[in-house]
Protein backbone atom coordinates (compact mmCIF):
# COMPACT_ATOMS: atom_id res chain seq x y z
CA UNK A 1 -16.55 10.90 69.16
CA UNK A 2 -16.73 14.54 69.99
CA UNK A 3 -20.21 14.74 69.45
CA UNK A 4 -21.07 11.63 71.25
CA UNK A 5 -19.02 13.59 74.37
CA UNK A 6 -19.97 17.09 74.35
CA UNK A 7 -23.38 16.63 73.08
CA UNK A 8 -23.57 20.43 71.44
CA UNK A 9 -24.58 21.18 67.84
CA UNK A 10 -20.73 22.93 67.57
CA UNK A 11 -19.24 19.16 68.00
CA UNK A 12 -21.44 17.70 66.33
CA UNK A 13 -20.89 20.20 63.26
CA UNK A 14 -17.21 19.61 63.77
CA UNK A 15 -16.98 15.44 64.02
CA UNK A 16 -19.56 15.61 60.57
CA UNK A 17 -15.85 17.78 59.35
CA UNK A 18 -14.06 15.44 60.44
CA UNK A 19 -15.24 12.32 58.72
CA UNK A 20 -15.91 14.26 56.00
CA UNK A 21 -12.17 15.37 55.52
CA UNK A 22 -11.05 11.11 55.91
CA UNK A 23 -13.11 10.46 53.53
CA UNK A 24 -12.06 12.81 50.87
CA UNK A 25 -8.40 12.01 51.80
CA UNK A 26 -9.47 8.09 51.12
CA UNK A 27 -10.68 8.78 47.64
CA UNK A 28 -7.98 11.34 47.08
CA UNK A 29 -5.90 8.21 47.92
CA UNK A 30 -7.73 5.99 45.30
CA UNK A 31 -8.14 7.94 42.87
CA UNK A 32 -4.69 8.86 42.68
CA UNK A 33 -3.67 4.99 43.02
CA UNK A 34 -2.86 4.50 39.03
CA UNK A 35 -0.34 8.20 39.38
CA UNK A 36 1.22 5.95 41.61
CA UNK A 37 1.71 3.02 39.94
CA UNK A 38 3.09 5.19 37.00
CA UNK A 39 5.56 7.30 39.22
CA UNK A 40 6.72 3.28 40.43
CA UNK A 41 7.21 2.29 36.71
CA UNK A 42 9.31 5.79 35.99
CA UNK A 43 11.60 4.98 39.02
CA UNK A 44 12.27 1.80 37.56
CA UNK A 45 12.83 2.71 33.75
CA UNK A 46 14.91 5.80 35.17
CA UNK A 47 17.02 4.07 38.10
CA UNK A 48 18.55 1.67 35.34
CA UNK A 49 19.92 4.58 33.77
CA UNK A 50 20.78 7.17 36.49
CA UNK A 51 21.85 4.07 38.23
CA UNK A 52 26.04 5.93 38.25
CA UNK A 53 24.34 8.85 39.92
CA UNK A 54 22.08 7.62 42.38
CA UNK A 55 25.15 5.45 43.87
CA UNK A 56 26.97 8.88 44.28
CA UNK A 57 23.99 10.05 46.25
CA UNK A 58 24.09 7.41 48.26
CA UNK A 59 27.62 7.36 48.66
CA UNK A 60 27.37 11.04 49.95
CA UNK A 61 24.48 10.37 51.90
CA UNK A 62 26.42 7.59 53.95
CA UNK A 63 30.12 8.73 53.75
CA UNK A 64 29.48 10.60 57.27
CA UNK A 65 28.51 7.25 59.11
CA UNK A 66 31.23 5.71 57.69
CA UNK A 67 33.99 7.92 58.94
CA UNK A 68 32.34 7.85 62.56
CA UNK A 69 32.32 3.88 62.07
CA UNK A 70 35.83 4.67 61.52
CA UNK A 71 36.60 6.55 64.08
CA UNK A 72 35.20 4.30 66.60
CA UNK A 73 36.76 1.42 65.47
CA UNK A 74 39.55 -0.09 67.99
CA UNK A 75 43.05 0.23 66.81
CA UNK A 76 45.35 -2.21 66.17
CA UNK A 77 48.99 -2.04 65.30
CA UNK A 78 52.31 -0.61 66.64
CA UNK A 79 51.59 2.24 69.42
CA UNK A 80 54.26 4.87 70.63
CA UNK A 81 55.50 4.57 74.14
């Protein structure tokens, strides 16, 4: 990549980095694969019970693009003259 452009020992030092930092990320990524799965079970144990709360959240979380839906919505009904 860089190396193969700028032909110096700097870039070539620095695309060696490179590859070297994807490819501890990748087995970073696997290795961590069975935390993951865990942290998946957990959410699913834990949203049966927090279930109450979790609808608040998203209540909150929504509420404000429900009053703008609201707001934008075209009125019907008797109007003053």
């Amino acid at each position: 990549m860089l190396a193969s452009v700028l032909q110096s020992p700097k870039a070539i030092e620095v695309n060696i980095f490179i590859v070297r930092a994807f490819v501890y990320i990748r087995n970073l990524v696997l290795s961590h694969h069975d935390l993951s799965d865990k942290v998946k079970e957990l959410e699913l144990t834990y949203n049966k019970k927090f279930k109450d709360v979790f609808d608040a959240l998203n209540y909150l979380l929504n509420k404000d693009k429900q009053t703008e839906d609201i707001k934008e919505r075209t009125r019907i009904g008797y109007r003053k003259p």
